[in-house]
Protein backbone atom coordinates (compact mmCIF):
# COMPACT_ATOMS: atom_id res chain seq x y z
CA UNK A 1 44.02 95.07 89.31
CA UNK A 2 46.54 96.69 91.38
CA UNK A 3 49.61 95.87 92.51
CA UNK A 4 51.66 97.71 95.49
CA UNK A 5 55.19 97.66 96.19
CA UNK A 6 56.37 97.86 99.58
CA UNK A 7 59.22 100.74 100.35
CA UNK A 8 61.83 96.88 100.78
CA UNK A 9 60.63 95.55 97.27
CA UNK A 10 61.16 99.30 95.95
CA UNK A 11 64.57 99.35 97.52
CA UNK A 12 64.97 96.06 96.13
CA UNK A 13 64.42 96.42 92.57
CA UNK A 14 66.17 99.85 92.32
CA UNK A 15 69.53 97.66 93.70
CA UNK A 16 68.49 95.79 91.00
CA UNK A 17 68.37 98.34 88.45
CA UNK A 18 71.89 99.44 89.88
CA UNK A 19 73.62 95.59 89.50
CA UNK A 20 71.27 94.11 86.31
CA UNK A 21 69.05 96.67 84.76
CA UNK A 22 67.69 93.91 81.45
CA UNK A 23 66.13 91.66 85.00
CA UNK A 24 64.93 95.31 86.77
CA UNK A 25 63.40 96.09 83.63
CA UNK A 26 61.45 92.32 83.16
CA UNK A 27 60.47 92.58 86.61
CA UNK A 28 59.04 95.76 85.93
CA UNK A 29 57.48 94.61 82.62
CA UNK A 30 56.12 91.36 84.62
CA UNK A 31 54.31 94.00 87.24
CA UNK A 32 52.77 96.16 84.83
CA UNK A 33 51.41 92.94 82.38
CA UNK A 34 49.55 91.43 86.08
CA UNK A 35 48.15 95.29 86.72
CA UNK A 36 46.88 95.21 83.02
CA UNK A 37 45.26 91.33 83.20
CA UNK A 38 41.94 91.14 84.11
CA UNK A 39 42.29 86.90 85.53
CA UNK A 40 45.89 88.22 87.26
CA UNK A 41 44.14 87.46 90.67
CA UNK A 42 43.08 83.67 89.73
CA UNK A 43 46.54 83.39 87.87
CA UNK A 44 48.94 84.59 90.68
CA UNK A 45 46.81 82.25 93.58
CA UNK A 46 47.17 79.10 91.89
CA UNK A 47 50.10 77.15 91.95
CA UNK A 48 51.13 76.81 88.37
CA UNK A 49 54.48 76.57 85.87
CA UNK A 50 52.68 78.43 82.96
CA UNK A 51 50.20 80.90 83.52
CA UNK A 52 50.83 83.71 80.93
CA UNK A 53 49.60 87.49 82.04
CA UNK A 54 48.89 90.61 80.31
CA UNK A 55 47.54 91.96 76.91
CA UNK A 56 50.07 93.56 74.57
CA UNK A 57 53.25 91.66 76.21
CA UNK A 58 52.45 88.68 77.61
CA UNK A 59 54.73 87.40 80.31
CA UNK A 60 55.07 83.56 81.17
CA UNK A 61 55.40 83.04 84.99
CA UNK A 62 56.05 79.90 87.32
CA UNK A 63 53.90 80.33 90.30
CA UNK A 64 54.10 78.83 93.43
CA UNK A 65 52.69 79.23 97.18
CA UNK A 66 55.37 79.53 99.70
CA UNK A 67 54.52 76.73 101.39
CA UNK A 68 57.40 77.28 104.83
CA UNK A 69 55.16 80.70 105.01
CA UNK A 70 51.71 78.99 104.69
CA UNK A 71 52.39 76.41 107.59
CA UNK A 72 52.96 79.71 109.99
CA UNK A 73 49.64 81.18 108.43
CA UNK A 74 51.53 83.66 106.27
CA UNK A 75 49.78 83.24 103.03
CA UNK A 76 52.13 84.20 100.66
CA UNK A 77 53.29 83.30 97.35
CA UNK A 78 56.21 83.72 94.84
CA UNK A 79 56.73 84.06 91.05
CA UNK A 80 59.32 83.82 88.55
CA UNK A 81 59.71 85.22 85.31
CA UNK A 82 60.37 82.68 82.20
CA UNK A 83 62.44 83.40 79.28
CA UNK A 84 64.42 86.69 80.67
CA UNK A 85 66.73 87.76 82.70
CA UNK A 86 65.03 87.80 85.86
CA UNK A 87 64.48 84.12 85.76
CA UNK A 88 66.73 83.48 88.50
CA UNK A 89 64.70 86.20 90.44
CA UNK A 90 61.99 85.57 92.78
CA UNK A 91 59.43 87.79 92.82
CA UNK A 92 57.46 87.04 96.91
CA UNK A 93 54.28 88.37 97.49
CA UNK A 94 50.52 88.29 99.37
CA UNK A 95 47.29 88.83 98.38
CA UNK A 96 45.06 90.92 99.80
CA UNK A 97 41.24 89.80 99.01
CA UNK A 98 39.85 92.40 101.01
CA UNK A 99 40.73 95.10 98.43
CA UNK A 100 41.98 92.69 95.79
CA UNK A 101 45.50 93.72 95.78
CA UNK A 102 48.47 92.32 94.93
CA UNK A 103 51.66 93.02 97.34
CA UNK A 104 54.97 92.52 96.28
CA UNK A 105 57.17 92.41 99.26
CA UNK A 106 60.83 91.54 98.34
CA UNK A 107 62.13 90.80 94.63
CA UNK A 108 65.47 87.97 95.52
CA UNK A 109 67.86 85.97 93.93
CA UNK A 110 66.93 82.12 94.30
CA UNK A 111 70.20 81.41 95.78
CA UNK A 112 69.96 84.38 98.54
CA UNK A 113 67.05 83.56 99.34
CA UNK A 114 66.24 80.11 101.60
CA UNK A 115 62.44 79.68 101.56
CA UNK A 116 62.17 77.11 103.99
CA UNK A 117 64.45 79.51 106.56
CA UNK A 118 61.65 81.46 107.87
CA UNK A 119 64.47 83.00 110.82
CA UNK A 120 66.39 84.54 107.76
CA UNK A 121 66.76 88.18 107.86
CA UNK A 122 65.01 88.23 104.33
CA UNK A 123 62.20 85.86 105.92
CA UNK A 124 61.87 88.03 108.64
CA UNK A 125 61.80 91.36 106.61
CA UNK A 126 58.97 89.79 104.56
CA UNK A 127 57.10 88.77 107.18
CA UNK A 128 57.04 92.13 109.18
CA UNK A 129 56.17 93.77 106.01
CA UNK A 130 53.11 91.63 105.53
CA UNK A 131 51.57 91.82 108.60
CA UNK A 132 52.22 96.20 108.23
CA UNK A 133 50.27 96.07 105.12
């Protein structure tokens, strides 16, 4: 399966990198474990606290729909990353079933990031994104 970064969640992770390179890297370990899981799709659109992707690296997510999103027909979701350092990161993104891609739009701190704030500038950034894609 693939999975696309927009240019924001690029520019997001490589602040990331700059500020706390062990939760860049788990991020980046995270993407490339979905890209080589063969369920990722089923996994990533079901709300769940345990779903475990990849082959040789498993990594243990906490999945859930962004539900503030959903109720303006946005239908995107958001994961986190157990047991590293990007647990207190929030990885948001949409799926595309068309071409059965995986978009990650913006990669946030939980506590910069209010989900149910849809007029946020981060809200707003994701949104525009989504609808370009």
């Amino acid at each position: 399966m693939q999975v696309d970064l927009t240019k924001n969640a690029e520019d997001d992770i490589r602040k990331l990198r700059a500020t706390n390179m062990p939760a860049a890297a788990a991020v980046m370990v995270a993407l490339e474990q979905i890209e080589a899981d063969p369920k990722a799709i089923d996994k990533l659109t079901s709300h769940g606290d345990d779903p475990v992707v990849g082959r040789d690296d498993p990594v243990r997510l906490g999945i859930k729909r962004w539900e503030t999103a959903k109720r303006h027909s946005v239908p995107l979701w958001r994961f986190r990353i157990f047991d590293t350092p990007a647990t207190v990161y929030r990885v948001v993104y949409g799926y595309h079933w068309q071409t059965k891609q995986i978009c990650v739009l913006a990669v946030v701190h939980k506590r910069e990031f209010d989900y149910d704030n849809i007029d946020s500038e981060i809200a707003k950034r994701i949104f525009n994104d989504w609808r370009a894609i």
